[in-house]
C-alpha atoms as a PDB file:
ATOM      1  CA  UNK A   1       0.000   0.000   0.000  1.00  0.00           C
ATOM      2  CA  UNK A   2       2.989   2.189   1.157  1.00  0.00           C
ATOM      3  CA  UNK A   3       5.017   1.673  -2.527  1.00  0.00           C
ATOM      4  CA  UNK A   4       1.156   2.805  -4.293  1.00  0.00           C
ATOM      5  CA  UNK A   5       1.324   6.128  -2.381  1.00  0.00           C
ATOM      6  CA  UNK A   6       4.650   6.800  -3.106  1.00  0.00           C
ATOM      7  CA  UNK A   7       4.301   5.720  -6.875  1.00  0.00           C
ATOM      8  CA  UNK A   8       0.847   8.203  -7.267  1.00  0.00           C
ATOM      9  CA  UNK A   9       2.966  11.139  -4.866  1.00  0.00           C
ATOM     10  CA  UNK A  10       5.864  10.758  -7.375  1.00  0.00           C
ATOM     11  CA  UNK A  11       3.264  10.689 -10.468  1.00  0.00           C
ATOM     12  CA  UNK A  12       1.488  14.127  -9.331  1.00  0.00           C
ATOM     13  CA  UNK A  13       4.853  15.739  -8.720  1.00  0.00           C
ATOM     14  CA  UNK A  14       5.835  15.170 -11.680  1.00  0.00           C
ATOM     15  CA  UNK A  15       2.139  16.100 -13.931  1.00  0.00           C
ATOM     16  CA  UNK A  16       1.417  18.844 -11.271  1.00  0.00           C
ATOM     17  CA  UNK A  17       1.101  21.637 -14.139  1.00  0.00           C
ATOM     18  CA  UNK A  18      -1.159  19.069 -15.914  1.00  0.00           C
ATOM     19  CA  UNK A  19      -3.125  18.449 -13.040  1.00  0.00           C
ATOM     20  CA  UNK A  20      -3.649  21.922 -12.533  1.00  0.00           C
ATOM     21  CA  UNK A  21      -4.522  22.945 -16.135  1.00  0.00           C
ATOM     22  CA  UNK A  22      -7.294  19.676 -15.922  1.00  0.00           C
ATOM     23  CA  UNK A  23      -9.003  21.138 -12.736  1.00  0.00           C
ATOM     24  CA  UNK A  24     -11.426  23.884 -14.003  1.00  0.00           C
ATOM     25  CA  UNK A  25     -12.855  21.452 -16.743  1.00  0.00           C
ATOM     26  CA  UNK A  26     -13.201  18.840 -14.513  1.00  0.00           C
ATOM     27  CA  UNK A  27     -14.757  20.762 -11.688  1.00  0.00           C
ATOM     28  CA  UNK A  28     -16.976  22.313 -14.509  1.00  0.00           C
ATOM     29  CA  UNK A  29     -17.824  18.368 -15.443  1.00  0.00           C
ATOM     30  CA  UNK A  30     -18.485  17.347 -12.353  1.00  0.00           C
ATOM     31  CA  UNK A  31     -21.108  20.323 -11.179  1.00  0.00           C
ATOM     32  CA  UNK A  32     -22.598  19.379 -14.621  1.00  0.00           C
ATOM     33  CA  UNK A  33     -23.151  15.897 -13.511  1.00  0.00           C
ATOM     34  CA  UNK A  34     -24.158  16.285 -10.433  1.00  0.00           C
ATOM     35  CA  UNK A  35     -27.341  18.099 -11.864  1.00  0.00           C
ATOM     36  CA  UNK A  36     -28.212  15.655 -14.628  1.00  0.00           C
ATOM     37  CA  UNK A  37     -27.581  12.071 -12.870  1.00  0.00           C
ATOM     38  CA  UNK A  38     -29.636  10.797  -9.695  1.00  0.00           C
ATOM     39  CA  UNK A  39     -28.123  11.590  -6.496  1.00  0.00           C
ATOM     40  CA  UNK A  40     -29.113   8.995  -3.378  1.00  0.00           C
ATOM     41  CA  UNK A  41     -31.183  10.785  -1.122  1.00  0.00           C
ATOM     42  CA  UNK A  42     -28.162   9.695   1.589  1.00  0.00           C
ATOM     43  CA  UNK A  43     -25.294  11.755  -0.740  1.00  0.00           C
ATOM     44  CA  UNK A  44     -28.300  14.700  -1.056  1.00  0.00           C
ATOM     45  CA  UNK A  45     -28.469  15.114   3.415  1.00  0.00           C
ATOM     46  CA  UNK A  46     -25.016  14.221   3.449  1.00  0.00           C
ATOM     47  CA  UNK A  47     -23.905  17.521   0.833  1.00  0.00           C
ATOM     48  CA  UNK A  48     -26.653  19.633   2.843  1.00  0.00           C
ATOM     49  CA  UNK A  49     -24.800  18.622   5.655  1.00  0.00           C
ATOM     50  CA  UNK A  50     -21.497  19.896   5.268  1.00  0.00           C
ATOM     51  CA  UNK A  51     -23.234  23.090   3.419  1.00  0.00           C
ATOM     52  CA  UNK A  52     -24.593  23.966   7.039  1.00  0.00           C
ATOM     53  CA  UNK A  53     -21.523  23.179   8.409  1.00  0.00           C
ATOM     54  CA  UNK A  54     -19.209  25.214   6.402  1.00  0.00           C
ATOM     55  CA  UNK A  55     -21.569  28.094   6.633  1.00  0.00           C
ATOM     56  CA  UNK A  56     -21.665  28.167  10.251  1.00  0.00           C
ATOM     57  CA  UNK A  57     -17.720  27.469  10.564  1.00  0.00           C
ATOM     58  CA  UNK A  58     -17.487  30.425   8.499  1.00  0.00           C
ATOM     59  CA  UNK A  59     -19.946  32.321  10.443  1.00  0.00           C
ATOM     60  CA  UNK A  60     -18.051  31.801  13.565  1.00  0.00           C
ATOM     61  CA  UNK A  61     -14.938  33.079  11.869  1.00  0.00           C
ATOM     62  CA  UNK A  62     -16.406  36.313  11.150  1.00  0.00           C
ATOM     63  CA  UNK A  63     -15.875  38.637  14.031  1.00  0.00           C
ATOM     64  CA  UNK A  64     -17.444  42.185  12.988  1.00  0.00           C
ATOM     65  CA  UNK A  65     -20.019  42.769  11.189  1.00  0.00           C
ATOM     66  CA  UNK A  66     -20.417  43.638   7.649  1.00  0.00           C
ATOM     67  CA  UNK A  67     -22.403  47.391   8.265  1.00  0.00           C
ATOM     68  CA  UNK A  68     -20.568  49.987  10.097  1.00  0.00           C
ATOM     69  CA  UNK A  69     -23.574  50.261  12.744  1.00  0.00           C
ATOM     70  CA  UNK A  70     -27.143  49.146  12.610  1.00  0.00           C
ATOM     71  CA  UNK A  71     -28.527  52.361  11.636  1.00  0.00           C
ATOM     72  CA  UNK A  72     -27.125  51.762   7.790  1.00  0.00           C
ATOM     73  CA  UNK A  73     -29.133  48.960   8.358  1.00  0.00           C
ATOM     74  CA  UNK A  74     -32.507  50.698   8.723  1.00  0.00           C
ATOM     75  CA  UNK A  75     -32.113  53.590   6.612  1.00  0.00           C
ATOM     76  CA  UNK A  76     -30.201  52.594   3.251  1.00  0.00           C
ATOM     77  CA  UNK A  77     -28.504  56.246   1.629  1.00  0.00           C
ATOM     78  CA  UNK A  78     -30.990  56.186  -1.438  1.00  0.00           C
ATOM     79  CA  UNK A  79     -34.101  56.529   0.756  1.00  0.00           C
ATOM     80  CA  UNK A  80     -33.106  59.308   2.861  1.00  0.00           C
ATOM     81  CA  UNK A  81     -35.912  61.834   2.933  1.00  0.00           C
ATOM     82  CA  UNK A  82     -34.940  64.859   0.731  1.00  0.00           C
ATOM     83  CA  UNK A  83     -34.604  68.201   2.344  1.00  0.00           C
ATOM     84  CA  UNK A  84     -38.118  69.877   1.186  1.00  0.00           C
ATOM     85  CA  UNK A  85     -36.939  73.354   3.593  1.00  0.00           C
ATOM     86  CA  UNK A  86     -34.415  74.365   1.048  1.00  0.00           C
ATOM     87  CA  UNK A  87     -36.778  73.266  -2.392  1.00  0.00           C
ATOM     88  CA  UNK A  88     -39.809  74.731  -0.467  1.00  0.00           C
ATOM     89  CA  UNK A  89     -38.009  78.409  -0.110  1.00  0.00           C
ATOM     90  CA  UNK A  90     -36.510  78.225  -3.664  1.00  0.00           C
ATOM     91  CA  UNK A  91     -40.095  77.588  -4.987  1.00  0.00           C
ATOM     92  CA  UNK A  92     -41.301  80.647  -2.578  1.00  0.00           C
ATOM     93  CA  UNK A  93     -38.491  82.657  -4.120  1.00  0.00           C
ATOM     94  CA  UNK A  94     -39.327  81.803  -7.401  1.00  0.00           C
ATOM     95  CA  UNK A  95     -42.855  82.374  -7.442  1.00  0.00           C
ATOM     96  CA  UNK A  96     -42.236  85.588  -5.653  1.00  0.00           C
ATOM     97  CA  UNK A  97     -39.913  87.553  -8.327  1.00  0.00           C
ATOM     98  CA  UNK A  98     -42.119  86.071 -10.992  1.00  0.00           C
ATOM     99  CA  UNK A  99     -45.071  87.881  -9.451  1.00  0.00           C
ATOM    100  CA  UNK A 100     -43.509  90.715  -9.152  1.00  0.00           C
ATOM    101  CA  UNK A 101     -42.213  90.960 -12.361  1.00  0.00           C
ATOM    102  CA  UNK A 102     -46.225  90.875 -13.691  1.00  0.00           C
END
């Protein structure tokens, strides 16, 4: 068993840059397959498994959160309320010389 390992280390060593061209395609094959062919309900829980799991390691790695304080949270920039004191007085202004211009 020992002399396989070394034979398939010394293998890979050797065809790394192979091996690394050959890993987008066959990631891209694989995702492919995985939605066309029947899965076993047991691989299905055991892939929604390690999704939860990852998340929440990942989760737990995360030590700030991803707003700068909660308020951004409640009031997002593009629904500010406009300032209608400074529009209001221009409009006064406005309808003010054109009246007495009449």
């Amino acid at each position: 068993m020992n002399n396989a390992a070394n034979t398939l280390r010394q293998w890979a060593g050797s065809n790394g840059a192979m091996l690394q061209g050959l890993s987008a395609p066959l990631l891209v094959v694989a995702i492919l397959a995985l939605m066309v062919l029947p899965i076993p309900a047991w691989l299905l829980d055991t892939f929604f498994t390690l999704n939860i799991a990852v998340a929440l390691m990942l989760m737990s790695k995360i030590k700030m959160p991803a707003t700068a304080s909660p308020r951004t949270n409640l009031l997002a920039p593009s629904m500010e309320p406009k300032k209608l004191a400074s529009s209001c007085t221009s409009a006064r202004r406005r309808l003010a010389s054109s009246s007495l211009m009449r």
